[in-house]
PDB file of N, CA and C in Angstrom:
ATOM      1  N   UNK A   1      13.601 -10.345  13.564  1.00  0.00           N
ATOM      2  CA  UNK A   1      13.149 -10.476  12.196  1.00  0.00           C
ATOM      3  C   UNK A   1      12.205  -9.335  11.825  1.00  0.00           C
ATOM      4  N   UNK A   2      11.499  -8.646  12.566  1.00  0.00           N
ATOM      5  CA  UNK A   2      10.551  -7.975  12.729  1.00  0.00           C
ATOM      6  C   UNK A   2      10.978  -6.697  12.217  1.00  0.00           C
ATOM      7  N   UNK A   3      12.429  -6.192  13.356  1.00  0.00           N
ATOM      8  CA  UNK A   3      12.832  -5.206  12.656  1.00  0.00           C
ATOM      9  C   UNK A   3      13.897  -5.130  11.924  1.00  0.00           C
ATOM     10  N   UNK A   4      14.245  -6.491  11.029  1.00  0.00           N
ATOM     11  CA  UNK A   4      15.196  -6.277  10.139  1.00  0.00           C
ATOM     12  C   UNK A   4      14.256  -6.078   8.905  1.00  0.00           C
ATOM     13  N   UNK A   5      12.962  -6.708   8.824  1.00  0.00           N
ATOM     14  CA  UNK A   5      12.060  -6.758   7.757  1.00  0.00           C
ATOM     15  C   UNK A   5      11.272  -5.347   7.580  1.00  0.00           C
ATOM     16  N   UNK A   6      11.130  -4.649   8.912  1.00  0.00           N
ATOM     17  CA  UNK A   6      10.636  -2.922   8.871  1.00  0.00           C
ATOM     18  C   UNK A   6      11.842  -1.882   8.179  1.00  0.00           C
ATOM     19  N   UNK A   7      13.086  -2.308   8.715  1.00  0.00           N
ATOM     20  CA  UNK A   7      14.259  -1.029   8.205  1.00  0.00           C
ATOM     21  C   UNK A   7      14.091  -1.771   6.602  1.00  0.00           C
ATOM     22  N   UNK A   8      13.878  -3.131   6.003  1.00  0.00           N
ATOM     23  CA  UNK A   8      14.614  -3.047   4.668  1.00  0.00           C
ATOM     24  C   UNK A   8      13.012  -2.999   4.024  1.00  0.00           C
ATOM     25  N   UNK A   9      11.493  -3.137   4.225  1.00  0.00           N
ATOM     26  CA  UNK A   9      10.757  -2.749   3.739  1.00  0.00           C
ATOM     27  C   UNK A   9      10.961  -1.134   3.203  1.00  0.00           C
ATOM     28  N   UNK A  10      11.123   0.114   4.576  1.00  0.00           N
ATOM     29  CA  UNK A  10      11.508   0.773   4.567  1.00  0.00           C
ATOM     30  C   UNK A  10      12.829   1.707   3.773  1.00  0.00           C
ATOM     31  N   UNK A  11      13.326   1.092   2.893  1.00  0.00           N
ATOM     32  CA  UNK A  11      14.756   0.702   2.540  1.00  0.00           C
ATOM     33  C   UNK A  11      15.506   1.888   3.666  1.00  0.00           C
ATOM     34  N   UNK A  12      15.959   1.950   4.628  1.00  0.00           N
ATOM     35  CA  UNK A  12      16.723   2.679   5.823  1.00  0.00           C
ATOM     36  C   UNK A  12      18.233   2.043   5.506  1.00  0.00           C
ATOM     37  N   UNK A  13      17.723   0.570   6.205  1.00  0.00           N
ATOM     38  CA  UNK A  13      19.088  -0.423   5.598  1.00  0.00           C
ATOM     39  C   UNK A  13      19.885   0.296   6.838  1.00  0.00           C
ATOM     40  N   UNK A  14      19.842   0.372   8.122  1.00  0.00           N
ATOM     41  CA  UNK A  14      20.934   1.007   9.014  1.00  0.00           C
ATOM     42  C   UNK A  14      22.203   0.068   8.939  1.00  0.00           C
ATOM     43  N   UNK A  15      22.133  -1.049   8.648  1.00  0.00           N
ATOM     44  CA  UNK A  15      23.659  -1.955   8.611  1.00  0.00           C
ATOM     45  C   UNK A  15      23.858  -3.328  10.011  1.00  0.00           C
ATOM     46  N   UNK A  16      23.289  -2.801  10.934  1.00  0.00           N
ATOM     47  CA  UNK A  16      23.538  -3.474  12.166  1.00  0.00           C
ATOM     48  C   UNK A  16      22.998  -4.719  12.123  1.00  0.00           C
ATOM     49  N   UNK A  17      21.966  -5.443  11.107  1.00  0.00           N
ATOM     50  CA  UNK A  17      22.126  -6.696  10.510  1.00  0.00           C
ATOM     51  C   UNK A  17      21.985  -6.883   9.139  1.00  0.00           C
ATOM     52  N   UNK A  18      22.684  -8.137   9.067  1.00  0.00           N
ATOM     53  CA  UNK A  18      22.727  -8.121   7.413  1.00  0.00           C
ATOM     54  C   UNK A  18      22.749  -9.632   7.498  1.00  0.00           C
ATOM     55  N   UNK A  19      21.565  -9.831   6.305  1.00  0.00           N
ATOM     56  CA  UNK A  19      21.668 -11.112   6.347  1.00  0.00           C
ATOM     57  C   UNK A  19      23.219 -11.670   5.737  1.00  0.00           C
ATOM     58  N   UNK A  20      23.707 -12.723   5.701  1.00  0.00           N
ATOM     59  CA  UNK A  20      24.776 -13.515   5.449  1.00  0.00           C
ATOM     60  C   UNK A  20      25.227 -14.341   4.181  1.00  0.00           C
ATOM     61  N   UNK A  21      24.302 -14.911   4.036  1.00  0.00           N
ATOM     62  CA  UNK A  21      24.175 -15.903   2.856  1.00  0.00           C
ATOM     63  C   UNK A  21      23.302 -15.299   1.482  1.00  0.00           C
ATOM     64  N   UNK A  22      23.645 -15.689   0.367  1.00  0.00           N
ATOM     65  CA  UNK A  22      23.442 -15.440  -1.064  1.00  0.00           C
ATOM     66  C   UNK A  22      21.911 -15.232  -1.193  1.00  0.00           C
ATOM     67  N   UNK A  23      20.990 -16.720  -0.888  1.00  0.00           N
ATOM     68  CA  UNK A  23      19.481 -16.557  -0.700  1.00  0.00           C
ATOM     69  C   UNK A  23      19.085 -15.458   0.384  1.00  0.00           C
ATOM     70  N   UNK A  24      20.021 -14.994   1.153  1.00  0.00           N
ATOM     71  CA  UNK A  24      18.893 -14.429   2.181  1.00  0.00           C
ATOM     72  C   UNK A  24      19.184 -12.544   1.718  1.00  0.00           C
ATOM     73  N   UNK A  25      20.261 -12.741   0.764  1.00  0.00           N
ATOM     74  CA  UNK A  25      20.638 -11.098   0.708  1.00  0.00           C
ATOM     75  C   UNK A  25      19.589 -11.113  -0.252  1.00  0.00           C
ATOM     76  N   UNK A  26      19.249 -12.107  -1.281  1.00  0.00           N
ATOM     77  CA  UNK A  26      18.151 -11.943  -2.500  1.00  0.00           C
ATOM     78  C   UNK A  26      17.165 -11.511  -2.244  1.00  0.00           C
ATOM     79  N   UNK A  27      16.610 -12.482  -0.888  1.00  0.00           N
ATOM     80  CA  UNK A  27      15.246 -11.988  -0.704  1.00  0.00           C
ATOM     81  C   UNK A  27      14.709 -10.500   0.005  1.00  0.00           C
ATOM     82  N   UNK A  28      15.950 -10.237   0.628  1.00  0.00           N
ATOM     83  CA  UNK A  28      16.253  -8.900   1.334  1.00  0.00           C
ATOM     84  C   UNK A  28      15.876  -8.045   0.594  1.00  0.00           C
ATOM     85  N   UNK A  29      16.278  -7.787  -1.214  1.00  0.00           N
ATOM     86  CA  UNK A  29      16.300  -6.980  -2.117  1.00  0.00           C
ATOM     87  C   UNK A  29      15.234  -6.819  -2.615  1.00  0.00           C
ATOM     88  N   UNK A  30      14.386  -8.584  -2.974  1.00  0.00           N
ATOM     89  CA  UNK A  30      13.362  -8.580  -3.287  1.00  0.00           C
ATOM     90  C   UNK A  30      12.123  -7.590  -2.371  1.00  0.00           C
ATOM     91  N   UNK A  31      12.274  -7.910  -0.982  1.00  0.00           N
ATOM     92  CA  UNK A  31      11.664  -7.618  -0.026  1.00  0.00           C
ATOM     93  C   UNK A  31      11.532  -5.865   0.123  1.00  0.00           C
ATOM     94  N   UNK A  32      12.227  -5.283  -0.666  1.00  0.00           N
ATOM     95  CA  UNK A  32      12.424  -3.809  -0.256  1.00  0.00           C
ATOM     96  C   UNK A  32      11.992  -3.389  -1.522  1.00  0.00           C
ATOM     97  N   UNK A  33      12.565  -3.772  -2.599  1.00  0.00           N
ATOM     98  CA  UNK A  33      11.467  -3.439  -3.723  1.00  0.00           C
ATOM     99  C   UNK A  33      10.158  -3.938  -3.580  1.00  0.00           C
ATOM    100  N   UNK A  34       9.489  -4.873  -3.322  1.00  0.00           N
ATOM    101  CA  UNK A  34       8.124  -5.131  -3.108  1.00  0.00           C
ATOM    102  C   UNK A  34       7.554  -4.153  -2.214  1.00  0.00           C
ATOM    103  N   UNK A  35       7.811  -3.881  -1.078  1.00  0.00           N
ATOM    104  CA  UNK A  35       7.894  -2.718  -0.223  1.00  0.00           C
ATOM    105  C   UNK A  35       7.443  -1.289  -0.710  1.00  0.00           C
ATOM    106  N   UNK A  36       8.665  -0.830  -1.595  1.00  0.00           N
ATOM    107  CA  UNK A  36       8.102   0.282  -2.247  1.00  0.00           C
ATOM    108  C   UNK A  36       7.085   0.420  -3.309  1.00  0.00           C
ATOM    109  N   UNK A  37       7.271  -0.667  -3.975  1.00  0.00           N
ATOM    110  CA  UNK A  37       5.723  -0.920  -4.418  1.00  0.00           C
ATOM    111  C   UNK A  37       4.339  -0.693  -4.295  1.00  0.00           C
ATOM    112  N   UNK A  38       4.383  -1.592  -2.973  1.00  0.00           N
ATOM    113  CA  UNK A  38       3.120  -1.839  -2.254  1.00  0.00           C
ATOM    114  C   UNK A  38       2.957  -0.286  -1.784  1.00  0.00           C
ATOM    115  N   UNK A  39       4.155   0.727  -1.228  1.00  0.00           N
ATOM    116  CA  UNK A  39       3.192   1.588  -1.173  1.00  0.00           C
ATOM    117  C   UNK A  39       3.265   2.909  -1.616  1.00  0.00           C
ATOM    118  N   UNK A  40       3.548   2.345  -3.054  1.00  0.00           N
ATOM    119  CA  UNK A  40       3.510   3.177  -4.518  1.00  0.00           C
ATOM    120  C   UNK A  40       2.052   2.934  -4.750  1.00  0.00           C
ATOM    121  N   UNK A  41       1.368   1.781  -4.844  1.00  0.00           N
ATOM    122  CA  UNK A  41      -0.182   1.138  -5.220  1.00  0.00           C
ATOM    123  C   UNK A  41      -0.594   2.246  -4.056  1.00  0.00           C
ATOM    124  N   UNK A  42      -0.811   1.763  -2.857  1.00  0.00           N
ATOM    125  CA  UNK A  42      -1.202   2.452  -1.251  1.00  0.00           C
ATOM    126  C   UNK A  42      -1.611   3.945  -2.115  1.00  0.00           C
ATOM    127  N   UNK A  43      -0.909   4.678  -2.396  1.00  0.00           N
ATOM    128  CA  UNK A  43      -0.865   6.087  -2.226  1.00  0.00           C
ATOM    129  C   UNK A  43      -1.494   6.623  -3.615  1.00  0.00           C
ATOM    130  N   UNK A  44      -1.018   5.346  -5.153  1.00  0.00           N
ATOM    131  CA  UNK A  44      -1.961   5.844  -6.222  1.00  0.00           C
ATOM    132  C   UNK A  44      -3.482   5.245  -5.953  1.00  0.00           C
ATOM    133  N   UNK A  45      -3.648   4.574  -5.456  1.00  0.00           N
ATOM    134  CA  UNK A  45      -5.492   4.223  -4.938  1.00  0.00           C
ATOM    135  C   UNK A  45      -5.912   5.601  -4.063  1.00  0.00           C
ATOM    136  N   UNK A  46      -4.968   6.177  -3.438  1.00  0.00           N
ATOM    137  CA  UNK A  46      -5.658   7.606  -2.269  1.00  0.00           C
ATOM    138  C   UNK A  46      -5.696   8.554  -3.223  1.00  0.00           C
ATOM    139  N   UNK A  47      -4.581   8.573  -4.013  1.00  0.00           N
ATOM    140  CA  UNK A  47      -4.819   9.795  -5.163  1.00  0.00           C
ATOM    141  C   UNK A  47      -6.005   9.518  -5.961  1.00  0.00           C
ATOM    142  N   UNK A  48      -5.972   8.414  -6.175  1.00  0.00           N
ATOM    143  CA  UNK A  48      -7.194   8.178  -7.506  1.00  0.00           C
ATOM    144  C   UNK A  48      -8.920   8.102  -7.266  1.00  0.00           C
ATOM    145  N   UNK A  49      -8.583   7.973  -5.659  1.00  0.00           N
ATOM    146  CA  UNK A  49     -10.018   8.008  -5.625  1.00  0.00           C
ATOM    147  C   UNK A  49     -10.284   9.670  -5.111  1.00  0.00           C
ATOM    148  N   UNK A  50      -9.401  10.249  -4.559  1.00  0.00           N
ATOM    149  CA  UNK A  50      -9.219  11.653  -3.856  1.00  0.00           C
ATOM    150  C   UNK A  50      -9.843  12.208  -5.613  1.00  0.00           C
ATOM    151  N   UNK A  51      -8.802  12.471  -6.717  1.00  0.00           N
ATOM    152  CA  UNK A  51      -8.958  13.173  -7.546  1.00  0.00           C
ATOM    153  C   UNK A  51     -10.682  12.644  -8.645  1.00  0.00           C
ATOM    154  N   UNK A  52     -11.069  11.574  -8.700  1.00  0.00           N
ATOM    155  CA  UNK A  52     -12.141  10.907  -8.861  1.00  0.00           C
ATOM    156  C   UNK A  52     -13.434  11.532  -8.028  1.00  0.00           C
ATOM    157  N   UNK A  53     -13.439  11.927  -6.988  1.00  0.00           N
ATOM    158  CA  UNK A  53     -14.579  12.133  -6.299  1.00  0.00           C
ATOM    159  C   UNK A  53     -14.714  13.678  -6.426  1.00  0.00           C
ATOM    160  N   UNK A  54     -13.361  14.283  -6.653  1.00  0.00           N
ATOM    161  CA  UNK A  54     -13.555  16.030  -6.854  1.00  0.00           C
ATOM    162  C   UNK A  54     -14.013  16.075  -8.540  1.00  0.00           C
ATOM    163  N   UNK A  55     -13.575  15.022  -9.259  1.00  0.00           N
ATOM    164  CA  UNK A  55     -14.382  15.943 -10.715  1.00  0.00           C
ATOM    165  C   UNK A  55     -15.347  15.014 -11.193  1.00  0.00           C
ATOM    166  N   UNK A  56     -16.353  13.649 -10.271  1.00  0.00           N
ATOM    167  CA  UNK A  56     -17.560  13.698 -11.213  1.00  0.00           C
ATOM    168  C   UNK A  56     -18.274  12.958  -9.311  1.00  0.00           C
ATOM    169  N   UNK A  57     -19.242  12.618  -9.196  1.00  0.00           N
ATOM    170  CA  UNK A  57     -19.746  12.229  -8.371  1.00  0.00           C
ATOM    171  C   UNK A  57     -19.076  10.333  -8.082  1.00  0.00           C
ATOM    172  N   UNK A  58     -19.353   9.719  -6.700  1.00  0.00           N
ATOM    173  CA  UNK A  58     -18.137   8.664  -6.383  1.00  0.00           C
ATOM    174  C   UNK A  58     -19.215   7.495  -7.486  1.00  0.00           C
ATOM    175  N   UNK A  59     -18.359   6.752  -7.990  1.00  0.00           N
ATOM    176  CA  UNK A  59     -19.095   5.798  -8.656  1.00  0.00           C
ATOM    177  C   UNK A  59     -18.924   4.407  -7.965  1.00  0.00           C
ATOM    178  N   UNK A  60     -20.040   3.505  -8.178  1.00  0.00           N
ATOM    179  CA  UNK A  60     -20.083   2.555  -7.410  1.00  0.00           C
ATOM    180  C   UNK A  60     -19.593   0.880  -8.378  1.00  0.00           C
ATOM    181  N   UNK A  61     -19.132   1.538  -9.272  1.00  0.00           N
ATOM    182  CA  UNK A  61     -18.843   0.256 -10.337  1.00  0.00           C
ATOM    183  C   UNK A  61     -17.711  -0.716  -9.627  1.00  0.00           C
ATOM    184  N   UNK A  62     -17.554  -1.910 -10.042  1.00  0.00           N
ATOM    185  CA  UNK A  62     -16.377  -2.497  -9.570  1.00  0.00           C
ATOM    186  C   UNK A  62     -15.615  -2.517 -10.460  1.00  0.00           C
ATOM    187  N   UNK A  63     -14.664  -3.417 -10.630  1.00  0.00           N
ATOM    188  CA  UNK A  63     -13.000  -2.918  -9.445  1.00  0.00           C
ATOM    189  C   UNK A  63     -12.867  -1.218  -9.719  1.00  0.00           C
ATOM    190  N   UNK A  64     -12.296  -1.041  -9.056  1.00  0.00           N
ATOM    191  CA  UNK A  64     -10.786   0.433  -8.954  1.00  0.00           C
ATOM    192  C   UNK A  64     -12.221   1.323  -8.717  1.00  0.00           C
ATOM    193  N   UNK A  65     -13.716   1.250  -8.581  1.00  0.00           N
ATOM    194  CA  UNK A  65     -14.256   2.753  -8.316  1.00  0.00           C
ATOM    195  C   UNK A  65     -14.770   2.668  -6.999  1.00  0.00           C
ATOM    196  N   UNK A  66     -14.949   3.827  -6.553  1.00  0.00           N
ATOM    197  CA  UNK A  66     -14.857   4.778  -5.363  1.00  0.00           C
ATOM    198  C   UNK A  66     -16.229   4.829  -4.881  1.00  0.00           C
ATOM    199  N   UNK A  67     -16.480   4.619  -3.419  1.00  0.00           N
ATOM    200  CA  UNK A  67     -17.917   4.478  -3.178  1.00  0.00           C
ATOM    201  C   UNK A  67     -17.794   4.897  -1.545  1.00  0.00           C
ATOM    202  N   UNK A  68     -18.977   5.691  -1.108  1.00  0.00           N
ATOM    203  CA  UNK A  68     -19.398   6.306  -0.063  1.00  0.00           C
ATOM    204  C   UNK A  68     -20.278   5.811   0.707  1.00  0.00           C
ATOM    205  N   UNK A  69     -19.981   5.382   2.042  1.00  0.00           N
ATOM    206  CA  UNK A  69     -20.745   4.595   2.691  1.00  0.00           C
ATOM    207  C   UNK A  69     -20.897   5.506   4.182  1.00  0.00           C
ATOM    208  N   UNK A  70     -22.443   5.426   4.476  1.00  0.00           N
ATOM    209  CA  UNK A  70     -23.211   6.397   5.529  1.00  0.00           C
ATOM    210  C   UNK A  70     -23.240   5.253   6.146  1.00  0.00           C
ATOM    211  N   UNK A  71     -22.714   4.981   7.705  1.00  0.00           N
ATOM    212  CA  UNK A  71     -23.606   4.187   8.639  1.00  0.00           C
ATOM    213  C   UNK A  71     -23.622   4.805   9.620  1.00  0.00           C
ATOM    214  N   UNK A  72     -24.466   5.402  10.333  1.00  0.00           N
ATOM    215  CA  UNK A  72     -24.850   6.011  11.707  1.00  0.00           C
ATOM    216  C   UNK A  72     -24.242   7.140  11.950  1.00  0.00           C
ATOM    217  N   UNK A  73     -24.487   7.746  10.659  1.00  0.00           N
ATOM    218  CA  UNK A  73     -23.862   9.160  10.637  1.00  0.00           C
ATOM    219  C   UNK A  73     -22.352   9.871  10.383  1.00  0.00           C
ATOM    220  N   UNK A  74     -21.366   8.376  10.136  1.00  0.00           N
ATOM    221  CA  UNK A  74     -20.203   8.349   9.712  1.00  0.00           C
ATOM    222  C   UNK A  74     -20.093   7.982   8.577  1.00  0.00           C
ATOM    223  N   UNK A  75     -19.421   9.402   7.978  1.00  0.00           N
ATOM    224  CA  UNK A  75     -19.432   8.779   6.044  1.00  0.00           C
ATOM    225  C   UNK A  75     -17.821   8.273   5.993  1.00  0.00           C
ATOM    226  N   UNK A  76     -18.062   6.927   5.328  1.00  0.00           N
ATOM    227  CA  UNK A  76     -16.763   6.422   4.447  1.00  0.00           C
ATOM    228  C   UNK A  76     -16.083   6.220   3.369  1.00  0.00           C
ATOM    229  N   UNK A  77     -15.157   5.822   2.859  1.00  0.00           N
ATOM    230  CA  UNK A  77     -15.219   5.707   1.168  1.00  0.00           C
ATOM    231  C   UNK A  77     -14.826   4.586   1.469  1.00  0.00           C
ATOM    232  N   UNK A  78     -15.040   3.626   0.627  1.00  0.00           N
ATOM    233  CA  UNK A  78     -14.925   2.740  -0.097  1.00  0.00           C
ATOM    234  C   UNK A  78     -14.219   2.247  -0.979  1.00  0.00           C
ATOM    235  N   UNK A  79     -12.583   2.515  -0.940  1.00  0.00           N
ATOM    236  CA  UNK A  79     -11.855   1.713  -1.842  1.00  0.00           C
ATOM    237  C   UNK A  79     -11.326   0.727  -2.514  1.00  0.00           C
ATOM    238  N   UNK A  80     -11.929  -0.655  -2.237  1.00  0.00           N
ATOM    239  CA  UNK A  80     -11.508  -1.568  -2.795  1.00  0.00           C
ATOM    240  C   UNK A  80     -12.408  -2.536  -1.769  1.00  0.00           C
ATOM    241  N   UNK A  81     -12.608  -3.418  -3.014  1.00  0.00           N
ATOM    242  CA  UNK A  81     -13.651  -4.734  -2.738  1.00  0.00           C
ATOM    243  C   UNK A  81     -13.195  -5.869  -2.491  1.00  0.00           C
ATOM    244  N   UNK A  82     -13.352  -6.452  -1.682  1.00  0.00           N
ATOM    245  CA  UNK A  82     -12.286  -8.034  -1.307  1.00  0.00           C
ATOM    246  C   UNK A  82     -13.652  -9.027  -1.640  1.00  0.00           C
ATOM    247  N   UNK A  83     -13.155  -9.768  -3.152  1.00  0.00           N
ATOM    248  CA  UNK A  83     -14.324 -10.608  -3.744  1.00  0.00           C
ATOM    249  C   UNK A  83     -14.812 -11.446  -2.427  1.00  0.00           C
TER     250      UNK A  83
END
Protein backbone atom coordinates (compact mmCIF):
# COMPACT_ATOMS: atom_id res chain seq x y z
CA UNK A 1 0.00 0.00 0.00
CA UNK A 2 2.87 2.08 0.83
CA UNK A 3 4.26 1.95 -2.48
CA UNK A 4 1.27 2.00 -4.52
CA UNK A 5 0.29 5.30 -2.55
CA UNK A 6 4.19 6.84 -3.18
CA UNK A 7 4.20 6.02 -7.24
CA UNK A 8 0.43 7.57 -7.52
CA UNK A 9 1.11 10.54 -4.96
CA UNK A 10 4.02 10.93 -7.21
CA UNK A 11 1.84 10.52 -10.33
CA UNK A 12 4.80 7.83 -11.92
CA UNK A 13 1.73 5.42 -12.15
CA UNK A 14 4.40 2.48 -13.31
CA UNK A 15 1.24 0.05 -13.94
CA UNK A 16 2.35 -3.06 -11.92
CA UNK A 17 -0.67 -2.35 -9.58
CA UNK A 18 -3.80 -1.02 -10.23
CA UNK A 19 -6.38 -0.85 -8.11
CA UNK A 20 -9.55 -2.92 -9.50
CA UNK A 21 -12.76 -1.66 -8.53
CA UNK A 22 -14.64 1.77 -9.43
CA UNK A 23 -14.17 3.30 -5.62
CA UNK A 24 -10.66 2.40 -5.43
CA UNK A 25 -9.59 3.81 -9.06
CA UNK A 26 -11.53 7.19 -7.65
CA UNK A 27 -9.67 7.52 -4.80
CA UNK A 28 -6.40 6.72 -6.64
CA UNK A 29 -7.13 9.95 -8.79
CA UNK A 30 -8.24 11.81 -5.99
CA UNK A 31 -5.06 10.80 -4.18
CA UNK A 32 -2.59 12.06 -6.92
CA UNK A 33 -4.21 15.25 -7.45
CA UNK A 34 -4.18 16.02 -3.73
CA UNK A 35 -0.55 15.03 -3.97
CA UNK A 36 0.36 17.57 -6.39
CA UNK A 37 -1.23 20.01 -4.55
CA UNK A 38 0.13 19.55 -1.36
CA UNK A 39 3.31 20.10 -2.94
CA UNK A 40 2.32 22.96 -5.09
CA UNK A 41 1.38 24.74 -1.32
CA UNK A 42 5.08 22.98 -0.01
CA UNK A 43 7.07 24.94 -2.55
CA UNK A 44 4.71 28.35 -2.80
CA UNK A 45 5.26 28.77 1.23
CA UNK A 46 9.45 28.29 0.34
CA UNK A 47 9.05 30.78 -2.40
CA UNK A 48 7.05 33.17 -0.39
CA UNK A 49 8.85 33.34 2.48
CA UNK A 50 12.42 33.07 0.42
CA UNK A 51 11.18 36.19 -1.75
CA UNK A 52 9.55 38.03 1.56
CA UNK A 53 12.70 38.05 3.59
CA UNK A 54 14.96 39.43 0.49
CA UNK A 55 12.73 42.65 -0.01
CA UNK A 56 11.62 43.91 3.54
CA UNK A 57 12.88 42.51 6.92
CA UNK A 58 11.05 38.74 8.22
CA UNK A 59 7.79 39.78 9.83
CA UNK A 60 6.43 38.14 12.75
CA UNK A 61 2.59 38.63 12.13
CA UNK A 62 0.37 35.59 11.94
CA UNK A 63 -0.77 33.42 9.57
CA UNK A 64 1.41 33.15 6.18
CA UNK A 65 4.45 35.58 7.82
CA UNK A 66 7.93 34.60 8.10
CA UNK A 67 9.88 34.63 11.32
CA UNK A 68 13.56 33.95 12.45
CA UNK A 69 14.37 32.04 15.28
CA UNK A 70 18.12 32.10 17.10
CA UNK A 71 18.52 29.20 19.57
CA UNK A 72 22.10 28.42 20.50
CA UNK A 73 23.49 29.89 17.68
CA UNK A 74 21.34 28.16 14.99
CA UNK A 75 19.17 30.55 13.02
CA UNK A 76 15.73 29.25 11.72
CA UNK A 77 12.76 30.46 9.89
CA UNK A 78 9.70 30.02 10.89
CA UNK A 79 7.04 29.13 8.51
CA UNK A 80 3.94 28.32 9.74
CA UNK A 81 2.21 28.22 13.15
CA UNK A 82 0.30 25.10 14.32
CA UNK A 83 -2.56 26.98 16.56
Amino acid sequence: MVYFSLVTLATVGYGDILPHSEIARALANIEAVIGQFYVAVIVAVFVGCTLRSRTSSPRADWPGGCRQLVTGGIRYRVIAKIA
